[in-house]
PDB file of N, CA and C in Angstrom:
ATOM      1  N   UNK A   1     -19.296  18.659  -6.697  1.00  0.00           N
ATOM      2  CA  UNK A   1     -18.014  18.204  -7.174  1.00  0.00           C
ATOM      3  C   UNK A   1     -16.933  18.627  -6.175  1.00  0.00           C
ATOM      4  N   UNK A   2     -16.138  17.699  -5.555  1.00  0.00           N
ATOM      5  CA  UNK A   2     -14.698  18.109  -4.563  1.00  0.00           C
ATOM      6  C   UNK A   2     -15.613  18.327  -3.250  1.00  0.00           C
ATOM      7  N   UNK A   3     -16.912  17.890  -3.184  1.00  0.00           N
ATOM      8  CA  UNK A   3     -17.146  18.009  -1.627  1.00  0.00           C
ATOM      9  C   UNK A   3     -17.130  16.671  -1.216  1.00  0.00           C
ATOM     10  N   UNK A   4     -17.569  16.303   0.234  1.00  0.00           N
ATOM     11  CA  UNK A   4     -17.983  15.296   0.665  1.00  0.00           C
ATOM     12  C   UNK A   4     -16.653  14.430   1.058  1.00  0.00           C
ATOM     13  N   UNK A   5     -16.092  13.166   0.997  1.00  0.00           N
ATOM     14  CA  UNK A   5     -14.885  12.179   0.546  1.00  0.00           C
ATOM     15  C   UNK A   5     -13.882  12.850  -0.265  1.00  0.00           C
ATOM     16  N   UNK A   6     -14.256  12.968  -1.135  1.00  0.00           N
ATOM     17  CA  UNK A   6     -13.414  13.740  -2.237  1.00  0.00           C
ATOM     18  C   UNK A   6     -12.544  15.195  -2.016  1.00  0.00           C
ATOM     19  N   UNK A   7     -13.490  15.724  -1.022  1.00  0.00           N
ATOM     20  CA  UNK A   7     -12.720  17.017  -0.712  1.00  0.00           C
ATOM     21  C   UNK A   7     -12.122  16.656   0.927  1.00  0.00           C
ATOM     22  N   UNK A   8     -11.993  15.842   0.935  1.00  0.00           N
ATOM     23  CA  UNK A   8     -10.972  15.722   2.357  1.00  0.00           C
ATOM     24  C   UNK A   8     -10.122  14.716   1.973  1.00  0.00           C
ATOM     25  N   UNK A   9      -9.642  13.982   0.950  1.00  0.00           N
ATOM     26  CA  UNK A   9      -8.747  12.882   0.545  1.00  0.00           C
ATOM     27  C   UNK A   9      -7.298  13.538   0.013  1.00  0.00           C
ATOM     28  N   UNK A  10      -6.430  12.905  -0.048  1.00  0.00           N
ATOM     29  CA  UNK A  10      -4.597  13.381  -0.264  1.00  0.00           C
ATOM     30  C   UNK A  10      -4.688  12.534  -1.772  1.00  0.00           C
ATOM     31  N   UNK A  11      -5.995  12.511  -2.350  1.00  0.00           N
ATOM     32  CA  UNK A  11      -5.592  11.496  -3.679  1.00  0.00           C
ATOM     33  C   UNK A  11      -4.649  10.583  -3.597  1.00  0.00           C
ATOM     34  N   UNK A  12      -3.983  10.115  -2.559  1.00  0.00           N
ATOM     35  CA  UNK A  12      -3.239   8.967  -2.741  1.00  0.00           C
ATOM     36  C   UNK A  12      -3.382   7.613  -3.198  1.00  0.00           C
ATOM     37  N   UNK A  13      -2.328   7.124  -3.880  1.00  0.00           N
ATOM     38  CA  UNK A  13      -3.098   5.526  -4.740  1.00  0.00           C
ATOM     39  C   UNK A  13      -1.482   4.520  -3.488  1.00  0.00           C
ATOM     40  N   UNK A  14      -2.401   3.747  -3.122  1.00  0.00           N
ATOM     41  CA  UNK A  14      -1.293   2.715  -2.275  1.00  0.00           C
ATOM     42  C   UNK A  14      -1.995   1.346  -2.752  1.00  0.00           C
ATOM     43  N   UNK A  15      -1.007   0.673  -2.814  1.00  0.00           N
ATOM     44  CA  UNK A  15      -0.233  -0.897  -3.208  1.00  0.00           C
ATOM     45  C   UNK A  15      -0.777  -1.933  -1.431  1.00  0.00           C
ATOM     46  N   UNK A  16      -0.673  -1.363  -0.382  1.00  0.00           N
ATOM     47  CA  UNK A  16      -1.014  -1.654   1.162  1.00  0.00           C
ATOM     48  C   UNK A  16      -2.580  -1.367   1.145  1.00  0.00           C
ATOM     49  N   UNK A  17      -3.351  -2.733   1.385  1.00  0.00           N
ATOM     50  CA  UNK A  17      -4.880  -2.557   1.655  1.00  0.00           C
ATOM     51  C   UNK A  17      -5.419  -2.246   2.925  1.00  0.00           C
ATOM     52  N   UNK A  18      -6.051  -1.700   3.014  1.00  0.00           N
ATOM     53  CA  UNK A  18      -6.974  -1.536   4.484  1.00  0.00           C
ATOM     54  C   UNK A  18      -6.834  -3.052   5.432  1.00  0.00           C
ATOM     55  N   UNK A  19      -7.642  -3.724   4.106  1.00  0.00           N
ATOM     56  CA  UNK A  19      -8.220  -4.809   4.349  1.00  0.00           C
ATOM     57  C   UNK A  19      -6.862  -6.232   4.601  1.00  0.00           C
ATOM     58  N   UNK A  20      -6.000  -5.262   4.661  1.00  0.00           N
ATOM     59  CA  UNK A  20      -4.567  -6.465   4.581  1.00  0.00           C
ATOM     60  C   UNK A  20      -4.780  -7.642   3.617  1.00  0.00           C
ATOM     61  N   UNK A  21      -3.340  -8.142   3.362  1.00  0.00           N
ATOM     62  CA  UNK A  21      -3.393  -9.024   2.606  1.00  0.00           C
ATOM     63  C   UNK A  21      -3.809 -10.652   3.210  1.00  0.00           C
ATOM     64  N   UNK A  22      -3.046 -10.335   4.349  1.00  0.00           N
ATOM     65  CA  UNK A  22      -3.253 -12.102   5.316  1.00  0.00           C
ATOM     66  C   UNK A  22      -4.846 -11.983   5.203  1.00  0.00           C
ATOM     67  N   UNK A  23      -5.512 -11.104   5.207  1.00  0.00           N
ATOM     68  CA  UNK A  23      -7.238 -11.387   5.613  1.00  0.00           C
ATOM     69  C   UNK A  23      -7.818 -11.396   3.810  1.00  0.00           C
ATOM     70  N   UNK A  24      -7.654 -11.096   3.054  1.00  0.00           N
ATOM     71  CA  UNK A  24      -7.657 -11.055   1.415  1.00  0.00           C
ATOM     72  C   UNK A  24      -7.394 -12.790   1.873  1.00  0.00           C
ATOM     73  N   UNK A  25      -6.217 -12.952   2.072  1.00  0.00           N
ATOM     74  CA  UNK A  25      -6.022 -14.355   1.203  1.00  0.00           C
ATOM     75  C   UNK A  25      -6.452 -15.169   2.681  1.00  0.00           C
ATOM     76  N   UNK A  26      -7.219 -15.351   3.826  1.00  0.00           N
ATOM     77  CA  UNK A  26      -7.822 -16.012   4.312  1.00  0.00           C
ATOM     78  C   UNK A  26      -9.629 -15.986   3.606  1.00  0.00           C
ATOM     79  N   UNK A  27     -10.250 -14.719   3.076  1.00  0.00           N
ATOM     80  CA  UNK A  27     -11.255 -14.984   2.600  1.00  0.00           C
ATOM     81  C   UNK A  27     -11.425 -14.999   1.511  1.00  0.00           C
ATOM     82  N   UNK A  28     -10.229 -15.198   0.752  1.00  0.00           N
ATOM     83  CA  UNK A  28     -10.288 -15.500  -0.836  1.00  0.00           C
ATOM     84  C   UNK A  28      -9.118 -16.296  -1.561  1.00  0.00           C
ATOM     85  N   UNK A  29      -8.495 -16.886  -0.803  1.00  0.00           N
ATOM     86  CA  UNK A  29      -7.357 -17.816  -1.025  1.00  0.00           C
ATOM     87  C   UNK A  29      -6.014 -16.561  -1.656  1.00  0.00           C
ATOM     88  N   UNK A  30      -5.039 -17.454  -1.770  1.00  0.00           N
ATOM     89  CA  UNK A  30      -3.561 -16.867  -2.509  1.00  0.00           C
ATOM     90  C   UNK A  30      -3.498 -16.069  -3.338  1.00  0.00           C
ATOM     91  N   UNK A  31      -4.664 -17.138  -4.229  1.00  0.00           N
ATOM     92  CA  UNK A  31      -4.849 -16.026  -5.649  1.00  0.00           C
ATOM     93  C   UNK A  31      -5.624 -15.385  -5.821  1.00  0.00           C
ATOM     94  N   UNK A  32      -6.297 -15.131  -4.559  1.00  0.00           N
ATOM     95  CA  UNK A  32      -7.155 -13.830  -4.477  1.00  0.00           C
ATOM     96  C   UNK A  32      -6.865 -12.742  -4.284  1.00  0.00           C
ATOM     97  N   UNK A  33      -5.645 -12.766  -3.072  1.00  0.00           N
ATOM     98  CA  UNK A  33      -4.786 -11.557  -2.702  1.00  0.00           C
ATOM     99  C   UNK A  33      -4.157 -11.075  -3.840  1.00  0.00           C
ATOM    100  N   UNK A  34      -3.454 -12.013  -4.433  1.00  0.00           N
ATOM    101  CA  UNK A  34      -2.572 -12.023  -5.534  1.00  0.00           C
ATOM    102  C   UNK A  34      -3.433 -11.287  -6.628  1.00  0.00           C
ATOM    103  N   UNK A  35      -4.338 -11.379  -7.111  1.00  0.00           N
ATOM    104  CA  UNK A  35      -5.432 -10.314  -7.920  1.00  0.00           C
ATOM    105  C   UNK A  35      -5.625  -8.825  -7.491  1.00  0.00           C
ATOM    106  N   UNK A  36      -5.727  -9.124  -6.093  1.00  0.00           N
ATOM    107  CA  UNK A  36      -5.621  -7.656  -5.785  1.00  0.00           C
ATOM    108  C   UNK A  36      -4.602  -6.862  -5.552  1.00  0.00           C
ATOM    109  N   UNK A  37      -3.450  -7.617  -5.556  1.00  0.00           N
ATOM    110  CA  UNK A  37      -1.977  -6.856  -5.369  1.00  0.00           C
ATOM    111  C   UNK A  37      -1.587  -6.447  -7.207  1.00  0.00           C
ATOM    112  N   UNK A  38      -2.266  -7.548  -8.015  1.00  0.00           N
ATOM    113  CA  UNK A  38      -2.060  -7.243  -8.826  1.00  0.00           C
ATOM    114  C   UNK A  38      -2.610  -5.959  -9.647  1.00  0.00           C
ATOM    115  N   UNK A  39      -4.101  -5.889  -9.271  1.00  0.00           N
ATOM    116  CA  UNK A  39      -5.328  -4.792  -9.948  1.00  0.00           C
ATOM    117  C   UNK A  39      -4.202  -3.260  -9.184  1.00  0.00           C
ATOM    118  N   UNK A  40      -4.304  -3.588  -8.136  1.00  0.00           N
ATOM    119  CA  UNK A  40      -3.721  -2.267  -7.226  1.00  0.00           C
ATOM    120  C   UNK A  40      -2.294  -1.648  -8.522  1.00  0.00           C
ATOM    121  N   UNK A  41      -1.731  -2.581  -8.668  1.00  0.00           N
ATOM    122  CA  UNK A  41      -0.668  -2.052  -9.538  1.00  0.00           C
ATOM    123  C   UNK A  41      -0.615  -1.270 -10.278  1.00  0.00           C
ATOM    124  N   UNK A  42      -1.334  -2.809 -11.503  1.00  0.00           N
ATOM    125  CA  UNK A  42      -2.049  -1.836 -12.566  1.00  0.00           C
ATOM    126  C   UNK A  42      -2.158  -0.751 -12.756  1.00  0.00           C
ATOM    127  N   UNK A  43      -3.371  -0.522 -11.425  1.00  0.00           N
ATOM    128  CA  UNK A  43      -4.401   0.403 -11.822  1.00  0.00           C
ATOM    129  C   UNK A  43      -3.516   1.499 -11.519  1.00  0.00           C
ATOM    130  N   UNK A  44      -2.426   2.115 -10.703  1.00  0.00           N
ATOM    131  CA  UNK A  44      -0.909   2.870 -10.674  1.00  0.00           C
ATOM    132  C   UNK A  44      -0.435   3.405 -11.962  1.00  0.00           C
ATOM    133  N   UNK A  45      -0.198   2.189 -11.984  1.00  0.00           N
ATOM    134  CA  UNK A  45       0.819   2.099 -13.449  1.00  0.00           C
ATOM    135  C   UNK A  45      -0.047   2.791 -14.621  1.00  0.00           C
ATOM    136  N   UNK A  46      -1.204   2.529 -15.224  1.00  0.00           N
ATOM    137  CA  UNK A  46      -2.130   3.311 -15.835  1.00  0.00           C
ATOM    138  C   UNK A  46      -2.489   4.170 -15.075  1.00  0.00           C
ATOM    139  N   UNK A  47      -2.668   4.964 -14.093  1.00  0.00           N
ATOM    140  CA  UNK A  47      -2.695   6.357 -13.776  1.00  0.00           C
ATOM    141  C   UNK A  47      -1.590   7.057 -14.435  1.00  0.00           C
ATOM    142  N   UNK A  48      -0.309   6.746 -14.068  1.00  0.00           N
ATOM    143  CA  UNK A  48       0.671   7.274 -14.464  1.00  0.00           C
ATOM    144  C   UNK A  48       1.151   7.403 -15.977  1.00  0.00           C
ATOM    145  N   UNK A  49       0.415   6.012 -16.559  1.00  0.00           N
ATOM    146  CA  UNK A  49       0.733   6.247 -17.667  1.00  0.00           C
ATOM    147  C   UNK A  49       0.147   7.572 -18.191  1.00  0.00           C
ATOM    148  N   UNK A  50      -1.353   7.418 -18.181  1.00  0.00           N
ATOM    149  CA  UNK A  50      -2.170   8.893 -18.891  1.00  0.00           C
ATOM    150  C   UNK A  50      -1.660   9.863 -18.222  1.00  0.00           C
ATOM    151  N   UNK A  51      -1.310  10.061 -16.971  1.00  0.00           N
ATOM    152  CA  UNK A  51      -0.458  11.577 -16.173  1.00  0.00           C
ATOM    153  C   UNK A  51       0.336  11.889 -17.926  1.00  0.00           C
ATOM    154  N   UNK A  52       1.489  10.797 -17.833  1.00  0.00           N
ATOM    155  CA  UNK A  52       2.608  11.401 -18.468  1.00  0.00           C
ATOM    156  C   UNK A  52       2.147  11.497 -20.356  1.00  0.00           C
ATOM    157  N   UNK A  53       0.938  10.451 -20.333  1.00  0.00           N
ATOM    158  CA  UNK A  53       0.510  10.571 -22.325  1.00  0.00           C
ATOM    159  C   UNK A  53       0.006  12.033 -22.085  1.00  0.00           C
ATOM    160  N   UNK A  54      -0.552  12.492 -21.449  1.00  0.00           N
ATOM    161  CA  UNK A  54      -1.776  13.440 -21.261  1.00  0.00           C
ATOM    162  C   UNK A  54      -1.145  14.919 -20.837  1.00  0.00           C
ATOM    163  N   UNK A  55       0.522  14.662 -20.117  1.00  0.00           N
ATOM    164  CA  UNK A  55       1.037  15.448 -19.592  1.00  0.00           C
ATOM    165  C   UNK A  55       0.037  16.760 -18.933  1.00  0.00           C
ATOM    166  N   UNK A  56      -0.522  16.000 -17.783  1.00  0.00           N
ATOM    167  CA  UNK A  56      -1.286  16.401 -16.514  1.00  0.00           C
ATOM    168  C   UNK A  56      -0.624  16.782 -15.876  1.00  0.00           C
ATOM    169  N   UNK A  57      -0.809  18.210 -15.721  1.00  0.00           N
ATOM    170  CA  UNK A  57      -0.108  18.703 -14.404  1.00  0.00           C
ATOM    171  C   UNK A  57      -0.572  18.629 -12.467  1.00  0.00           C
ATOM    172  N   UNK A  58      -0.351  17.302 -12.435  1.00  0.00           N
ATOM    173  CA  UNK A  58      -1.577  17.300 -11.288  1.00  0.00           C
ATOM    174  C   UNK A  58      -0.393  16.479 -10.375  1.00  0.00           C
ATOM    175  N   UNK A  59       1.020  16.997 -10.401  1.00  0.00           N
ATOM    176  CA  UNK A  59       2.549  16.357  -9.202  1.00  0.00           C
ATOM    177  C   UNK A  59       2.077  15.221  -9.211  1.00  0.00           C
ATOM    178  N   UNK A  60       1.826  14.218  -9.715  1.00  0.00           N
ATOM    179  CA  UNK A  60       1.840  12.885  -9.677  1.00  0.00           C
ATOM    180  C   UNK A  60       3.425  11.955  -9.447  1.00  0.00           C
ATOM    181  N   UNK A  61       3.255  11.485  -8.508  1.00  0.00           N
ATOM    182  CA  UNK A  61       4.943  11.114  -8.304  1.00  0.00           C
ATOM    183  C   UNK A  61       4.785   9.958  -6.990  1.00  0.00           C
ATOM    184  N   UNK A  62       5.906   9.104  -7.666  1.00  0.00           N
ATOM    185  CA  UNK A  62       5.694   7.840  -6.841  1.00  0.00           C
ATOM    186  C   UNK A  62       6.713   7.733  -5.153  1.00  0.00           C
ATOM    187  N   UNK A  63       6.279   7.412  -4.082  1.00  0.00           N
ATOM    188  CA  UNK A  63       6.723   7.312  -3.004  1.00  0.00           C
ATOM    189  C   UNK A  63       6.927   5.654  -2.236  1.00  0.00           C
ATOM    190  N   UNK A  64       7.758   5.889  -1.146  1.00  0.00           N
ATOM    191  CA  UNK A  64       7.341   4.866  -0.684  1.00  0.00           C
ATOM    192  C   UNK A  64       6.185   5.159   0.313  1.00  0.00           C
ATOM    193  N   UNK A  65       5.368   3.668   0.730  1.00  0.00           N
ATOM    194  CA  UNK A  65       3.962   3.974   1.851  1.00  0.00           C
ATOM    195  C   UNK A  65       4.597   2.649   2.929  1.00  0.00           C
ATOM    196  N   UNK A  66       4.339   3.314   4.291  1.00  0.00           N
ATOM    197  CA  UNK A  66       4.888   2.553   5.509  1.00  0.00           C
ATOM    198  C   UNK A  66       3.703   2.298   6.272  1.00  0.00           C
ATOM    199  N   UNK A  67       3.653   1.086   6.604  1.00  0.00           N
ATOM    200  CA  UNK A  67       2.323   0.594   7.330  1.00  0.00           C
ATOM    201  C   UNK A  67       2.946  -0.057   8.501  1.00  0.00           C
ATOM    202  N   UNK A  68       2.719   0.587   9.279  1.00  0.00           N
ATOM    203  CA  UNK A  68       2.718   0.149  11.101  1.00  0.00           C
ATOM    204  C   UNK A  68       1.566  -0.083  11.970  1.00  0.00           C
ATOM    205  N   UNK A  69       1.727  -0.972  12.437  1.00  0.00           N
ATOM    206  CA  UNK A  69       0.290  -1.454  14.222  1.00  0.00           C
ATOM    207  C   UNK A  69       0.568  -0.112  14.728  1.00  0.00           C
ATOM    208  N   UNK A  70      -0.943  -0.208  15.110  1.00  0.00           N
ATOM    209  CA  UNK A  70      -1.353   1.108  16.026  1.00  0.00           C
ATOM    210  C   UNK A  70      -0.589   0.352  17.833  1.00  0.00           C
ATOM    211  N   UNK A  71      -0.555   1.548  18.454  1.00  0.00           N
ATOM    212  CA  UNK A  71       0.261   1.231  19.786  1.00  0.00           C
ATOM    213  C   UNK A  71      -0.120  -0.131  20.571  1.00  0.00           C
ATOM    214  N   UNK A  72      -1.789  -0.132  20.537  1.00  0.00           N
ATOM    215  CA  UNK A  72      -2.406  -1.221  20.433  1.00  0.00           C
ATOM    216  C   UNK A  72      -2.397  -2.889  19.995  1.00  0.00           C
ATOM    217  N   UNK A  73      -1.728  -2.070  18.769  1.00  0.00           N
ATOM    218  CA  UNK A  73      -1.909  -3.363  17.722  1.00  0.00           C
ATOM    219  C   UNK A  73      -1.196  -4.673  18.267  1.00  0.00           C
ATOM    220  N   UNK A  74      -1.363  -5.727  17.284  1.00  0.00           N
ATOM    221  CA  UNK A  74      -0.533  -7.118  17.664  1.00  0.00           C
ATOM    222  C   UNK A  74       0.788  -6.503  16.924  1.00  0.00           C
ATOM    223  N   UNK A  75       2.160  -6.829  16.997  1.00  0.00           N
ATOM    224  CA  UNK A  75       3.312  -6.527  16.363  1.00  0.00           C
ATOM    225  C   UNK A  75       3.070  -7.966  15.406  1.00  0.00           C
ATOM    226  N   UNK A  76       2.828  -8.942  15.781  1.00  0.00           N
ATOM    227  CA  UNK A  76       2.653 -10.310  14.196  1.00  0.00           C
ATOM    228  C   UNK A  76       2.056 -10.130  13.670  1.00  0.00           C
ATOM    229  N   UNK A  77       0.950  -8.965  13.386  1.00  0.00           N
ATOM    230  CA  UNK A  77       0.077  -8.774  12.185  1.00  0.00           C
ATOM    231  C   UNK A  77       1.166  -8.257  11.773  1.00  0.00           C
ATOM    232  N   UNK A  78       1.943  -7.401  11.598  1.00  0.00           N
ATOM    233  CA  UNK A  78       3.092  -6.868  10.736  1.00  0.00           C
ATOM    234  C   UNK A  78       3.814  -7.816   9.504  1.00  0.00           C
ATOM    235  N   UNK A  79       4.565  -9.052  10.352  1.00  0.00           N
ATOM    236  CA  UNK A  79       5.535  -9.795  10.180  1.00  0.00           C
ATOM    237  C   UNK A  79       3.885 -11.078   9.419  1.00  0.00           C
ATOM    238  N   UNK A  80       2.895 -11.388   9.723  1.00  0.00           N
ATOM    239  CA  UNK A  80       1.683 -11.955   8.765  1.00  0.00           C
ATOM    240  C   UNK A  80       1.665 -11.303   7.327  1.00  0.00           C
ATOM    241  N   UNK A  81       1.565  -9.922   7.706  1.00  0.00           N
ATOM    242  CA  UNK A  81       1.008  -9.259   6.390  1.00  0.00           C
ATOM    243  C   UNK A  81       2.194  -9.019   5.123  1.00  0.00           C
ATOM    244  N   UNK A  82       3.635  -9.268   5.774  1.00  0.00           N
ATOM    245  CA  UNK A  82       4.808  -9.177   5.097  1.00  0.00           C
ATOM    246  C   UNK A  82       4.768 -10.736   4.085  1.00  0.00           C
ATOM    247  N   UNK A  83       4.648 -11.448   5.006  1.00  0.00           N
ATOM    248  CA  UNK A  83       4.559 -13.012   3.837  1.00  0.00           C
ATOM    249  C   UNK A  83       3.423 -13.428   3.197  1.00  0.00           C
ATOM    250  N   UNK A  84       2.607 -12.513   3.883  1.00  0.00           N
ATOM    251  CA  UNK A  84       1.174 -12.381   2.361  1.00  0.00           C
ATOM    252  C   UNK A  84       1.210 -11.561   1.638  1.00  0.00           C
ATOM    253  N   UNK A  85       2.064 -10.370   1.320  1.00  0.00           N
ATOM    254  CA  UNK A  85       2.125  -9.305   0.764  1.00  0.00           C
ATOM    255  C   UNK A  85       3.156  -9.852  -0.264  1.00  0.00           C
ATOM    256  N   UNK A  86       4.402 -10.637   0.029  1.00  0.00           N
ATOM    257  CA  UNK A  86       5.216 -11.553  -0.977  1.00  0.00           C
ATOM    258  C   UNK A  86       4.824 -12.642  -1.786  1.00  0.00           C
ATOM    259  N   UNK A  87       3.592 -13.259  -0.753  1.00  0.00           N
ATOM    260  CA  UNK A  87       3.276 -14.432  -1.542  1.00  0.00           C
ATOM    261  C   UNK A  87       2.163 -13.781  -2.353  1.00  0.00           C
ATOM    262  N   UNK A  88       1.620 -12.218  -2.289  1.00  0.00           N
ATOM    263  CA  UNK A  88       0.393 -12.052  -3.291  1.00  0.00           C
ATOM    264  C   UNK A  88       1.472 -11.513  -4.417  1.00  0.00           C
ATOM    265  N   UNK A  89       2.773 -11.636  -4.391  1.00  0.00           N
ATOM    266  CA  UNK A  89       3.780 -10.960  -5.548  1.00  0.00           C
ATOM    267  C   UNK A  89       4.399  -9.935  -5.229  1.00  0.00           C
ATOM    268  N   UNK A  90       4.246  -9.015  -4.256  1.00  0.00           N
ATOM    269  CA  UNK A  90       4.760  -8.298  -3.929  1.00  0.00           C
ATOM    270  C   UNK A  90       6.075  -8.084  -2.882  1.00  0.00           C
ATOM    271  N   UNK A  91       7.072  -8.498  -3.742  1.00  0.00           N
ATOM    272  CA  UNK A  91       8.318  -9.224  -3.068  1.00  0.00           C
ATOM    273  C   UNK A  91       9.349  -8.139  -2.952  1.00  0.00           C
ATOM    274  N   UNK A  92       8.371  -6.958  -2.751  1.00  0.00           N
ATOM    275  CA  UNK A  92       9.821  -5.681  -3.165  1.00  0.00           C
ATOM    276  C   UNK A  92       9.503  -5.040  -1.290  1.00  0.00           C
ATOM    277  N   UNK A  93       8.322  -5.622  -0.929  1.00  0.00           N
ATOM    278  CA  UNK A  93       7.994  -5.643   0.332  1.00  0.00           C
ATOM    279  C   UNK A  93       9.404  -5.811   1.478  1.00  0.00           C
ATOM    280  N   UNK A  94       9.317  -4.483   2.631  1.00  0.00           N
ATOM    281  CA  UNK A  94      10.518  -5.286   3.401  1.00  0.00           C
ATOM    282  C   UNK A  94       9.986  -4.561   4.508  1.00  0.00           C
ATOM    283  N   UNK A  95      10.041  -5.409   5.465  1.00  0.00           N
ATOM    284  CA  UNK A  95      10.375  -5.076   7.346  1.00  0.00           C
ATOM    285  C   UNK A  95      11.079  -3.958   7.777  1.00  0.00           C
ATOM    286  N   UNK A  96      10.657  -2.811   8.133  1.00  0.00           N
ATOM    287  CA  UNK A  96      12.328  -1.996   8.615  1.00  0.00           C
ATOM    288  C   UNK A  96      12.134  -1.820  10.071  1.00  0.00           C
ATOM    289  N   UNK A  97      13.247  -1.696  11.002  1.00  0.00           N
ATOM    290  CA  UNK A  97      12.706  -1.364  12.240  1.00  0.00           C
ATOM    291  C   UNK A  97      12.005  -0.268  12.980  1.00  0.00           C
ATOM    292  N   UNK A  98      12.083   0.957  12.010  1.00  0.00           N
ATOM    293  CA  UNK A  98      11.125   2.271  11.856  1.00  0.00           C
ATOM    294  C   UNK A  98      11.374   2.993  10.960  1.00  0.00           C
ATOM    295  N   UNK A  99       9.930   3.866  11.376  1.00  0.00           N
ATOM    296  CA  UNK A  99       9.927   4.690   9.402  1.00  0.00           C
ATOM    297  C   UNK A  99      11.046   5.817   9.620  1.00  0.00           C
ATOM    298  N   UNK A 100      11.182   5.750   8.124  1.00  0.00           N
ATOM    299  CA  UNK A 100      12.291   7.150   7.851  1.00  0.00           C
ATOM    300  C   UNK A 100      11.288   8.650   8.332  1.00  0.00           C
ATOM    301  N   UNK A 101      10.998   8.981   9.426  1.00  0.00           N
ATOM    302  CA  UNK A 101      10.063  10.197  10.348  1.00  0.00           C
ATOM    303  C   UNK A 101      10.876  10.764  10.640  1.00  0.00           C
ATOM    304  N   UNK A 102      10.318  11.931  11.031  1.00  0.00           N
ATOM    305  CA  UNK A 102      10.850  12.669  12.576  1.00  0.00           C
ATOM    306  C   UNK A 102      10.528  12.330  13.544  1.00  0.00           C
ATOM    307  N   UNK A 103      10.129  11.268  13.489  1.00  0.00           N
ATOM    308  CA  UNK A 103       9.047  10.768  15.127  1.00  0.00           C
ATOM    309  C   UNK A 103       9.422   9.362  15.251  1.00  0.00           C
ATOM    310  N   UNK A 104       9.759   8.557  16.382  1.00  0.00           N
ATOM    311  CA  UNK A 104       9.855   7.369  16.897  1.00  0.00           C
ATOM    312  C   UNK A 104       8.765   6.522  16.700  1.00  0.00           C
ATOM    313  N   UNK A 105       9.226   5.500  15.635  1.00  0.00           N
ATOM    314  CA  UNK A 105       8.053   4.932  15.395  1.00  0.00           C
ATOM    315  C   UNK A 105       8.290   2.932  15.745  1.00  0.00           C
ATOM    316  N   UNK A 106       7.407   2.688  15.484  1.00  0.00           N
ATOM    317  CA  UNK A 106       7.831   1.209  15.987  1.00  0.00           C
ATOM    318  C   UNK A 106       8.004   0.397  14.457  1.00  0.00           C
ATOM    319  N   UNK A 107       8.251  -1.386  14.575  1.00  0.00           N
ATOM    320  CA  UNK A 107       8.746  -1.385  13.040  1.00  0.00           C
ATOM    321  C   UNK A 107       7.358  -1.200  12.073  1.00  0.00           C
ATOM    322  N   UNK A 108       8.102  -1.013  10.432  1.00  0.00           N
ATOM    323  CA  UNK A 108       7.033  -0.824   9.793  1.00  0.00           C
ATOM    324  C   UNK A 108       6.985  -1.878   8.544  1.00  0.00           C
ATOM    325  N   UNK A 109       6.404  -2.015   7.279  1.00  0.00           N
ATOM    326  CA  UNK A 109       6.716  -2.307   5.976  1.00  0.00           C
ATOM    327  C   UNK A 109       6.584  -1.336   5.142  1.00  0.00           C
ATOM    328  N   UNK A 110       7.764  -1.337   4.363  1.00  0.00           N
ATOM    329  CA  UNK A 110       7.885  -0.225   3.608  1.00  0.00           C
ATOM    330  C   UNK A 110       7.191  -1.348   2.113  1.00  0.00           C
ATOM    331  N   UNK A 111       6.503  -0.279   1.508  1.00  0.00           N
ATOM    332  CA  UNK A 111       5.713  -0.960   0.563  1.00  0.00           C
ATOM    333  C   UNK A 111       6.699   0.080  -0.561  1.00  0.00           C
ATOM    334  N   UNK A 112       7.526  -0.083  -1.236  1.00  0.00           N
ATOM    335  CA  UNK A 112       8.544   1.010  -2.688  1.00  0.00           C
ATOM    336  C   UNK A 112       7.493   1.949  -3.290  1.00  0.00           C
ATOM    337  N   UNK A 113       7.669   2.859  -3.514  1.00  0.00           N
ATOM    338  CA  UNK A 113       6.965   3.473  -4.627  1.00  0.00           C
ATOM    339  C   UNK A 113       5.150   3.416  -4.771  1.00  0.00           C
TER     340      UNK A 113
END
């Protein structure tokens, strides 16, 4: 128990897939992404709910999550994944030109909470 995955993870729950949304809704259409932007929510929103029915003391608290291209990266996967991330519903989605860091970063999407 707490070894393996589990004992090296920040428990974080993010709304931003690995798997991006432009590639979701190229191998599963609109409303495929759109299912999974939706489940992702959810499944948040009921964490939090039982945190607060259950009053778990386990700092549960909502942030924003910033997803930037590696130095590497294409900069239009950014500005792709922003109008699939709106069109899967997630319209609270926005472009900034870098993250709120201490460090120089290039632009990002801030995904709310």
């Amino acid at each position: 128990m707490g070894g393996g995955e589990t004992g090296k993870t920040t428990a974080h729950l993010v709304r931003v897939l690995d798997d991006r949304f432009y590639e979701l809704e190229r191998l599963h259409g609109e409303g495929g992404a759109r299912l999974a932007a939706e489940s992702h929510s959810a499944a948040i929103d009921k964490i939090e709910e039982i945190v607060r029915r259950e009053n778990l003391d386990c700092d549960f608290m909502r942030l924003d999550g910033f997803l930037f291209e590696p130095p590497s990266g294409d900069p239009q996967n950014l500005e792709r994944e922003l109008k699939a991330a709106h069109r899967a519903g997630l319209i609270e989605v926005e472009m900034l030109s870098r993250a709120p860091l201490p460090l120089d970063t290039s632009p990002v999407l801030r995904f709310p909470q």
